[in-house]
Protein backbone atom coordinates (compact mmCIF):
# COMPACT_ATOMS: atom_id res chain seq x y z
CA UNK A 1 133.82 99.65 94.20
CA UNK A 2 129.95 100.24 93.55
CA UNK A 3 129.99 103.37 90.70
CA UNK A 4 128.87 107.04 91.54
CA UNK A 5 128.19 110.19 89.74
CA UNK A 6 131.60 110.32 89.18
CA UNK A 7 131.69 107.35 86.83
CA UNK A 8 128.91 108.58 84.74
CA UNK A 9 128.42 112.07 82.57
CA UNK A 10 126.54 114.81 84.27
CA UNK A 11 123.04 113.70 82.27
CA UNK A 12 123.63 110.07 82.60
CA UNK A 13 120.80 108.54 84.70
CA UNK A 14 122.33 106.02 87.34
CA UNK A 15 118.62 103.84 86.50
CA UNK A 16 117.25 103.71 83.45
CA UNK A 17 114.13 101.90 82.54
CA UNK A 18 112.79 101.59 79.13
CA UNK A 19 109.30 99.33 77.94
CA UNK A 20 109.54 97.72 80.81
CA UNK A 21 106.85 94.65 80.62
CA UNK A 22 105.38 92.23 83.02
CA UNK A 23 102.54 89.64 82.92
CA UNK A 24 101.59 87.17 85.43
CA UNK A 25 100.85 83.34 84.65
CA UNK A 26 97.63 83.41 83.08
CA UNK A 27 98.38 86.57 81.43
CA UNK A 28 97.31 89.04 83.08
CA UNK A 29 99.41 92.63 82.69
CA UNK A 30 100.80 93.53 85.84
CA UNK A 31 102.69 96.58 83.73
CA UNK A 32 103.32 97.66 80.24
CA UNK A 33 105.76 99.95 78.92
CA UNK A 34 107.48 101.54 81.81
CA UNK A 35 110.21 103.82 81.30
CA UNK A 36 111.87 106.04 83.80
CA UNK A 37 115.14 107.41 84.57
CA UNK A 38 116.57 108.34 87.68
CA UNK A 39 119.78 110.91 88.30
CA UNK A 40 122.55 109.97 90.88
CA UNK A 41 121.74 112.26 93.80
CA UNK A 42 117.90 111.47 93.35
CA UNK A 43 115.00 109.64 95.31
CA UNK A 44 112.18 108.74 93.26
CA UNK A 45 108.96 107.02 95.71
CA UNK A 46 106.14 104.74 93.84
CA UNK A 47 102.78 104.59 95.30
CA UNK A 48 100.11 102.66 93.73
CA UNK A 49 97.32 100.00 94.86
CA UNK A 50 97.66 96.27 96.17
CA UNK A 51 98.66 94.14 93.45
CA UNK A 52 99.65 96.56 90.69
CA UNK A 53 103.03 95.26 90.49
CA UNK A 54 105.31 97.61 92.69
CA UNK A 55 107.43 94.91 94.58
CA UNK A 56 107.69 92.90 91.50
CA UNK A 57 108.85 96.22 89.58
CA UNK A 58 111.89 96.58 92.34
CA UNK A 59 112.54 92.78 91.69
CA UNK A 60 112.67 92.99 87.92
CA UNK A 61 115.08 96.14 88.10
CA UNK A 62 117.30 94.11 90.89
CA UNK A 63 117.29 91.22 88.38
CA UNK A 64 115.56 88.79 90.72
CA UNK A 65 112.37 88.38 88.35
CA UNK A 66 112.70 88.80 84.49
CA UNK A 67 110.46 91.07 82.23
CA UNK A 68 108.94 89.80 79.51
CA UNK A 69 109.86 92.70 77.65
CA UNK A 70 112.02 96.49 77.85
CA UNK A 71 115.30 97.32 79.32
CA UNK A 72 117.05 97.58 82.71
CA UNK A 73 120.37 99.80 83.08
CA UNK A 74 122.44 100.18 86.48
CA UNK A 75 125.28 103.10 86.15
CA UNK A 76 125.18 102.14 82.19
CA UNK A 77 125.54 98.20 82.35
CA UNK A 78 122.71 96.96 80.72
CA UNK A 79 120.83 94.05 82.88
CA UNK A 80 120.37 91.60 79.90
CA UNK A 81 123.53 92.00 78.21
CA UNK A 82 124.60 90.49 81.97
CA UNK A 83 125.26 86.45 82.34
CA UNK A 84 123.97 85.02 85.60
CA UNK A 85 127.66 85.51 87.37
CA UNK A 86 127.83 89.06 86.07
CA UNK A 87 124.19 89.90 87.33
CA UNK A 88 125.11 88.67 90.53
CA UNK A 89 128.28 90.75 90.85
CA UNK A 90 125.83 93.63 89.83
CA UNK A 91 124.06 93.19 92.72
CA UNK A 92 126.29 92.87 95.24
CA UNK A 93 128.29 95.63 94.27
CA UNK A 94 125.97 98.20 93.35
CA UNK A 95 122.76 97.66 94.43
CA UNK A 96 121.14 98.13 98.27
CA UNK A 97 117.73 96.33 98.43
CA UNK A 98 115.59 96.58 101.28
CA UNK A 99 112.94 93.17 101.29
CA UNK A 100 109.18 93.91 102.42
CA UNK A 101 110.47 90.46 104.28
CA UNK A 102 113.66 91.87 105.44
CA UNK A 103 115.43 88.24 105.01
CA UNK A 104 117.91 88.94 107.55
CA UNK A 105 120.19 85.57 107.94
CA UNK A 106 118.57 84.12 111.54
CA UNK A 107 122.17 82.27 112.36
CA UNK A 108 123.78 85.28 112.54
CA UNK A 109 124.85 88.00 114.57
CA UNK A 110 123.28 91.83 113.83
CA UNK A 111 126.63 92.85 112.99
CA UNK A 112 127.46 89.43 110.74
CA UNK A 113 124.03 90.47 108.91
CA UNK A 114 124.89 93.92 108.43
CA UNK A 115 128.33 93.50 107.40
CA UNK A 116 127.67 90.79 105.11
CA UNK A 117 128.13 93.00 101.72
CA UNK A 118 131.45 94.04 102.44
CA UNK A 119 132.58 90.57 103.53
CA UNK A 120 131.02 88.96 100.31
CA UNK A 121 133.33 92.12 98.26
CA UNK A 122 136.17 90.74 100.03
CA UNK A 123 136.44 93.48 102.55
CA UNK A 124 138.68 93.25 105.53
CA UNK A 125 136.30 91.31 108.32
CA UNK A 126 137.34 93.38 111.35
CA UNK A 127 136.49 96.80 109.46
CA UNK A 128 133.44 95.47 107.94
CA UNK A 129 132.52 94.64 111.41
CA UNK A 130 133.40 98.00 112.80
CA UNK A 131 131.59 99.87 110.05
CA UNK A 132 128.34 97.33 110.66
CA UNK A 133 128.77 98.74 114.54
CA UNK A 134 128.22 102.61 113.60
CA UNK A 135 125.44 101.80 111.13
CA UNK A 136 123.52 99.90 113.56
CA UNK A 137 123.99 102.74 115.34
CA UNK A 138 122.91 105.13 112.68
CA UNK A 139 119.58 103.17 112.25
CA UNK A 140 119.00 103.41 116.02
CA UNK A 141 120.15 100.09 116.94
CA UNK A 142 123.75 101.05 119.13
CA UNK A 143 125.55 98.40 121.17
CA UNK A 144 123.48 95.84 119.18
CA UNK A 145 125.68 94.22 117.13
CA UNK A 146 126.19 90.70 119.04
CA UNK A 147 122.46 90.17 119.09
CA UNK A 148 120.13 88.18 116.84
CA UNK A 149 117.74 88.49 114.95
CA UNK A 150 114.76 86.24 117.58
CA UNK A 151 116.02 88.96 119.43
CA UNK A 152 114.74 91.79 118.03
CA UNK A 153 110.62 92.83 116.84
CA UNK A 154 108.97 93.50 113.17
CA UNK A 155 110.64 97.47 113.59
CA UNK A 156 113.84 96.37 114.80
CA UNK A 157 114.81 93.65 111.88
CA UNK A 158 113.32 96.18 109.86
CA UNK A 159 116.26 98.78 110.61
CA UNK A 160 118.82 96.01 110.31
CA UNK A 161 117.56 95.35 106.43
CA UNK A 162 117.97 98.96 105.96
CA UNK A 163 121.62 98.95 107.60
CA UNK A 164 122.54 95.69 105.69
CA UNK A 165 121.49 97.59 102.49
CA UNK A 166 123.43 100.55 102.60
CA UNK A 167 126.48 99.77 104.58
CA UNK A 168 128.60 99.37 100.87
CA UNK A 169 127.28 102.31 99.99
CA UNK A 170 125.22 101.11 96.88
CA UNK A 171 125.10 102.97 93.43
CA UNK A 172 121.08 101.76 93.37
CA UNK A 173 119.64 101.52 96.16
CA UNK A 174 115.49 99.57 95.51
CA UNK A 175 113.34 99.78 99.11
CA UNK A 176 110.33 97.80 99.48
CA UNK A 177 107.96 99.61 102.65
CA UNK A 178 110.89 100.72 104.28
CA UNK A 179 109.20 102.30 106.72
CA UNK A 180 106.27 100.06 106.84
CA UNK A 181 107.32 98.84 110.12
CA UNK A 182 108.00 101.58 111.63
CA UNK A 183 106.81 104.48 114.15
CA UNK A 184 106.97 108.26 113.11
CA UNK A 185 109.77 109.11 114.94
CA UNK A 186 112.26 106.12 113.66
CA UNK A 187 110.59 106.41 110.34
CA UNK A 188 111.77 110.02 109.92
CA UNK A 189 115.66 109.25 110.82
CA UNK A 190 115.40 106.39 108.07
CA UNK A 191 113.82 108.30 105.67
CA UNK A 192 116.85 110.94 106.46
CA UNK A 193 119.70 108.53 106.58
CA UNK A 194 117.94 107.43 102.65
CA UNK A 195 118.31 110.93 101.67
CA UNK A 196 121.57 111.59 103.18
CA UNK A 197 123.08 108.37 101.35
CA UNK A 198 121.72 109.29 97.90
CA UNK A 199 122.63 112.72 98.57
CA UNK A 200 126.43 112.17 99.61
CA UNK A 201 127.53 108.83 97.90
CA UNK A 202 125.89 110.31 94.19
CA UNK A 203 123.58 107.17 94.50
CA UNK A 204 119.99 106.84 93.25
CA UNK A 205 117.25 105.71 95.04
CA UNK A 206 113.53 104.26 94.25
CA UNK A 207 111.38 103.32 97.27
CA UNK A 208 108.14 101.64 96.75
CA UNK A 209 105.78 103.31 99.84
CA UNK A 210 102.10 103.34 100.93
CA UNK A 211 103.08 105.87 103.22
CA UNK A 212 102.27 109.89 102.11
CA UNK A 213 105.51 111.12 104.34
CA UNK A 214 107.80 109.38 102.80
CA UNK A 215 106.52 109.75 99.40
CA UNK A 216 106.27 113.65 100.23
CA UNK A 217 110.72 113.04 101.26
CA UNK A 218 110.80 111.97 97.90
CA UNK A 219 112.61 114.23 95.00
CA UNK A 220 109.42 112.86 92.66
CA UNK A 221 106.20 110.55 93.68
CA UNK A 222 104.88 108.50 91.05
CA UNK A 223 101.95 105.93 91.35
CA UNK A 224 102.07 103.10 89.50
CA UNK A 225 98.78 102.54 87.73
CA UNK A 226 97.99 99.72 84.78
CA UNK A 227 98.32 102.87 82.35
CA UNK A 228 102.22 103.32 83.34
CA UNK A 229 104.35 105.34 85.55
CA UNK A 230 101.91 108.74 85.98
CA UNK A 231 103.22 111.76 88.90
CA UNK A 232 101.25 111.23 91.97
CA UNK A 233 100.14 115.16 92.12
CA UNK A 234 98.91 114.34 88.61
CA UNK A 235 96.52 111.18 89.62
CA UNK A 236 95.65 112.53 93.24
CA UNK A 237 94.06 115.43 90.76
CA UNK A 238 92.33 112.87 88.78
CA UNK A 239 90.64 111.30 91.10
């Protein structure tokens, strides 16, 4: 099962970042020792401009891309110290990641795609199925769940990447735009059902945003500039 608050002492961050480093071919310094810590039961938002290295921050904590340099930590396992199975079980188990590209599985049903994590942890098919249902639901998306996804527009596939990523209720959970796609009034009940998750299952969250509302649902809003990690209130008064 995916570790909560209650696997960790009360000042244990469930993420922990530390000199965090990444260049791009060529050199160039997308970011340079980053550290940050996040407590279960938090929701931390990054803004920052195009091409400062946001979505390839998310992918470097998710173990997807590799630092050059620093530290990753997931409810105290330590990223590197991981082989490639043991990163992989890391993932699955206790992280929720929500794609910019959603990269919802085209050959399969709504409900297939949603229930997915708890099949690959070996849950029981017919209750991961049932427990896909009510989070379609949840995400707006009821009596959904033999559709697929040609069947549904950039919003819609949107919600089911969000559903898929915190149906196992996830220790971590890393959101790219989530509610990029979005209107207001769908973007507000995701941006609750993110709180209420972190909230109730002692998880942490970090969603990268362009978006002011959701950064303002945020416990903390930091922008990522090519000086670090700096609060948002902070740079918005240095500007």
């Amino acid at each position: 099962m995916p570790p909560n608050s209650r696997h960790l002492s009360a000042n244990a961050p469930m993420l922990s970042i530390r000199g965090l480093t990444r260049s791009l071919p060529g050199g160039r310094v997308l970011f340079s020792g980053l550290d940050l810590d996040i407590a279960p039961g938090e929701l931390v938002a990054i803004m920052g401009e195009s091409g400062v290295g946001k979505s390839t921050l998310l992918n470097v904590i998710a173990g997807l891309d590799r630092a050059d340099a620093g530290t990753v930590s997931i409810g105290g396992a330590l990223l590197s110290a991981l082989d490639d199975d043991g990163a992989t079980l890391l993932r699955r188990d206790r992280i929720g990641f929500v794609f910019q590209a959603f990269h919802v599985l085209p050959h399969l049903t709504l409900a297939r795609n949603v229930a997915l994590p708890l099949v690959l942890g070996h849950g029981d098919p017919a209750e991961a199925t049932r427990q896909a249902e009510a989070m379609l639901a949840d995400v707006g998306l009821p009596g959904r769940g033999g559709d697929y996804p040609r069947q549904l527009s950039g919003g819609e596939l949107q919600r089911v990447a969000i559903a898929r990523a915190l149906i196992h209720r996830p220790a971590l959970i890393l959101a790219d735009e989530p509610t990029g796609n979005l209107d207001p009034e769908t973007a507000d009940r995701i941006l609750g059902l993110l709180t209420a998750q972190v909230r109730q299952a002692g998880a942490a969250a970090l969603i990268v945003t362009h978006s002011e509302k959701a950064a303002a649902a945020a416990d903390r809003a930091l922008r990522l500039t090519h000086e670090g990690l700096v609060s948002a209130v902070a740079a918005e008064a240095a500007a």
